[in-house]
C-alpha atoms as a PDB file:
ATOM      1  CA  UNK A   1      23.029 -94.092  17.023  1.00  0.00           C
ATOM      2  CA  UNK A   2      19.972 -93.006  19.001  1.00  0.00           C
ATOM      3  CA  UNK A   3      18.035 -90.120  17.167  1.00  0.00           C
ATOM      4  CA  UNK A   4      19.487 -90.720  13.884  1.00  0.00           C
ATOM      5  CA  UNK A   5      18.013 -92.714  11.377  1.00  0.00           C
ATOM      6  CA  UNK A   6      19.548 -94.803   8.912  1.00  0.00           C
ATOM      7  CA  UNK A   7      19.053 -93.737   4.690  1.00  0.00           C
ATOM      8  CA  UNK A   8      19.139 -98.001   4.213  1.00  0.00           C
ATOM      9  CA  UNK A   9      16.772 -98.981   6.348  1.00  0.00           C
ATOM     10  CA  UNK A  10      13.939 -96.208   5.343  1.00  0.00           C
ATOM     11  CA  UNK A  11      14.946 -96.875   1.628  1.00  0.00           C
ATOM     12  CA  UNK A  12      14.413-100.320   2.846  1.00  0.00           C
ATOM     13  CA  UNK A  13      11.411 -99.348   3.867  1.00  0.00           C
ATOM     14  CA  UNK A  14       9.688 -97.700   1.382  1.00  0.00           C
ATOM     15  CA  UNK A  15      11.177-100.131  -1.315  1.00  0.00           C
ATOM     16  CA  UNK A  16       9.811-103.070   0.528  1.00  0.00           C
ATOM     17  CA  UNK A  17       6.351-101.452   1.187  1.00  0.00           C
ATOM     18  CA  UNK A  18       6.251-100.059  -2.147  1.00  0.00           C
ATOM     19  CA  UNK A  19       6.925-103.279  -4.210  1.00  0.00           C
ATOM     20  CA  UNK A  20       4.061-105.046  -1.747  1.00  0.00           C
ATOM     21  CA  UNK A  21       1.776-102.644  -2.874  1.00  0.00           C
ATOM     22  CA  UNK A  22       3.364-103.409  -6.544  1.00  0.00           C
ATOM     23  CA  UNK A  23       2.850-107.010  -6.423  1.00  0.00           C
ATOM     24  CA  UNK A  24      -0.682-106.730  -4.829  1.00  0.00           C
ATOM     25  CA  UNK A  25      -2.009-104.744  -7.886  1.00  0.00           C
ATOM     26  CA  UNK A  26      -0.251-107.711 -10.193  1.00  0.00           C
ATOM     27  CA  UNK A  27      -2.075-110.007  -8.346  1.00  0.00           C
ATOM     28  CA  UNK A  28      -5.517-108.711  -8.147  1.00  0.00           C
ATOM     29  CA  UNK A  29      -5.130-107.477 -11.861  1.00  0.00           C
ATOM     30  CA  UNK A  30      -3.259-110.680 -13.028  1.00  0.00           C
ATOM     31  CA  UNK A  31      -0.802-109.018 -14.168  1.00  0.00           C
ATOM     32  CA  UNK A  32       2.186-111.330 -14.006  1.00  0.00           C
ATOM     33  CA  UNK A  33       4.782-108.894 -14.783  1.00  0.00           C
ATOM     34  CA  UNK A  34       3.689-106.375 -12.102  1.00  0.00           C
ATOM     35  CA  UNK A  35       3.976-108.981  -9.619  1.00  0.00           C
ATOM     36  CA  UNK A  36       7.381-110.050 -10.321  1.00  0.00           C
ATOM     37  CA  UNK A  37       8.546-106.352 -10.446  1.00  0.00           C
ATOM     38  CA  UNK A  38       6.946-105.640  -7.556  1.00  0.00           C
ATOM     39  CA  UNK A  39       8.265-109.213  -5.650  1.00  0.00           C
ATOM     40  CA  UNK A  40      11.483-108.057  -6.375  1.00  0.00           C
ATOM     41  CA  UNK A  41      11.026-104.492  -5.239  1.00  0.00           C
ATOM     42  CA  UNK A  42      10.095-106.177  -1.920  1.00  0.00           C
ATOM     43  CA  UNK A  43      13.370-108.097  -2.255  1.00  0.00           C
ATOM     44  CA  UNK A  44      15.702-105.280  -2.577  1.00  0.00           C
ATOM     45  CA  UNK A  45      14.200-103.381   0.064  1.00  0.00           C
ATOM     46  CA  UNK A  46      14.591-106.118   2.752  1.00  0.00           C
ATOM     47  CA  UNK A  47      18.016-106.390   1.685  1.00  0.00           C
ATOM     48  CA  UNK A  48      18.499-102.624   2.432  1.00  0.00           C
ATOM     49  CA  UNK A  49      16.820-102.633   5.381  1.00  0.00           C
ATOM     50  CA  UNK A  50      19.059-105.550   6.262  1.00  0.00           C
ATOM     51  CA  UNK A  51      22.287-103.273   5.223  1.00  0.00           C
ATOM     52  CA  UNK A  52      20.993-100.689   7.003  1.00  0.00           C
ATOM     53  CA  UNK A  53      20.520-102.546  10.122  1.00  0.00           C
ATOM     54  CA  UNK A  54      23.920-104.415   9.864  1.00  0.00           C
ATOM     55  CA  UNK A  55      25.533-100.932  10.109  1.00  0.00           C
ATOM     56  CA  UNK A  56      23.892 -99.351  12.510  1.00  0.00           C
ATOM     57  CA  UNK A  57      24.725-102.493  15.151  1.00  0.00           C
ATOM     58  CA  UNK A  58      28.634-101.577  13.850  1.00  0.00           C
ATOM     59  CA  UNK A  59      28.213 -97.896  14.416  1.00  0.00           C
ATOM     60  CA  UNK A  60      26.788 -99.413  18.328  1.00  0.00           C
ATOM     61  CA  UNK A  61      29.180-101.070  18.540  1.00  0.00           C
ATOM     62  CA  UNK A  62      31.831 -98.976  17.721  1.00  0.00           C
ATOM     63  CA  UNK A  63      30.016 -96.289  20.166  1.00  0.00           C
ATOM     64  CA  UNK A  64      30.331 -98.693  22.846  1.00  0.00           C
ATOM     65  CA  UNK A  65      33.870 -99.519  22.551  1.00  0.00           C
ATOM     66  CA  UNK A  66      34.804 -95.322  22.051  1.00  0.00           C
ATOM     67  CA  UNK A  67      32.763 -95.793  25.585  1.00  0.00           C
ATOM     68  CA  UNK A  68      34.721 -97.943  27.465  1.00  0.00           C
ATOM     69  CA  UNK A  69      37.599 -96.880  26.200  1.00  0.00           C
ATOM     70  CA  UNK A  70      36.748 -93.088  27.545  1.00  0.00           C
ATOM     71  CA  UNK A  71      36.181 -94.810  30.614  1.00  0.00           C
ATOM     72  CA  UNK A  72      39.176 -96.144  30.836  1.00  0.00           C
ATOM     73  CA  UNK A  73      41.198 -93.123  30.126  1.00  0.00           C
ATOM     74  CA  UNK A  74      39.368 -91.572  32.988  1.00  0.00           C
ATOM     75  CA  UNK A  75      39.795 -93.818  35.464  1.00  0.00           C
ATOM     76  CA  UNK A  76      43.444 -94.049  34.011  1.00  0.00           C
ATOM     77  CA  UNK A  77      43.680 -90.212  34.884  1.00  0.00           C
ATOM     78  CA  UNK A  78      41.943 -90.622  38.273  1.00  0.00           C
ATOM     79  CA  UNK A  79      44.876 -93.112  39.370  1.00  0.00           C
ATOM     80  CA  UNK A  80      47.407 -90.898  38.112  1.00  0.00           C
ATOM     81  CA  UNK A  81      46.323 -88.089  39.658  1.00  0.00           C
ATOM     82  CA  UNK A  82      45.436 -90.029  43.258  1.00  0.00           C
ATOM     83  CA  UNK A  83      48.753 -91.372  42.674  1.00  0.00           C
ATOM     84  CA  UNK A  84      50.632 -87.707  42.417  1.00  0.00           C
ATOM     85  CA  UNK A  85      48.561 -86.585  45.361  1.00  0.00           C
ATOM     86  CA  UNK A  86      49.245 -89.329  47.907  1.00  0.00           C
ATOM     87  CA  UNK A  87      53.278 -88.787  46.473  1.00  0.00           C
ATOM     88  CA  UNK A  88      53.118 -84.787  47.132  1.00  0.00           C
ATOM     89  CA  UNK A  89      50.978 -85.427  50.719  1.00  0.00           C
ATOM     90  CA  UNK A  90      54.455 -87.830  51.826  1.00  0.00           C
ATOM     91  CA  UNK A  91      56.802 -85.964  50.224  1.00  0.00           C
ATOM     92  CA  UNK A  92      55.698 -82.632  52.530  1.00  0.00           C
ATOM     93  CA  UNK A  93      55.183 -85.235  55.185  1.00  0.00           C
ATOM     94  CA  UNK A  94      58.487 -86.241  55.356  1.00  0.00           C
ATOM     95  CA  UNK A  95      59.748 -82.457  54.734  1.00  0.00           C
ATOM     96  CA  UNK A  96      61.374 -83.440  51.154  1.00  0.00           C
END
């Protein structure tokens, strides 16, 4: 997923940053309220950041198996074609 960035995890982000800055004004204001929204602000963002992350190590790792399995097709491909090769070089060998 290289280059692409994930809407979760810079929700995340922001909602985690955002309700830090939230519960830091509660706290120097004493404003209890403030600080519980803003604790919980910080609580849903590092569960969206932790979303976010859980899908982009499935969209890896579903990029890594589309991989292999490419690789595999072409090496499948490779043997089939060595294969016909070596069968057409003995066939004209052998004059059939």
């Amino acid at each position: 997923m290289e280059g692409k960035v994930n809407k979760d995890t810079v929700k995340g982000t922001f909602d985690d940053a955002a309700g830090r800055a939230k519960r830091q004004v509660g706290e120097w204001t004493g404003d209890t309220q403030t600080q519980v929204e803003g604790a919980a602000q910080q609580i849903k963002g590092k569960a969206e950041k932790a979303w976010g992350n859980v899908k982009d190590a499935a969209h890896d790792a579903n990029d890594r198996v589309n991989s292999a399995n490419d690789r595999d097709k072409n090496e499948r491909e490779r043997v089939e074609r060595d294969r016909l090769a070596a069968e057409r070089k003995h066939h004209e060998s052998t004059g059939n």
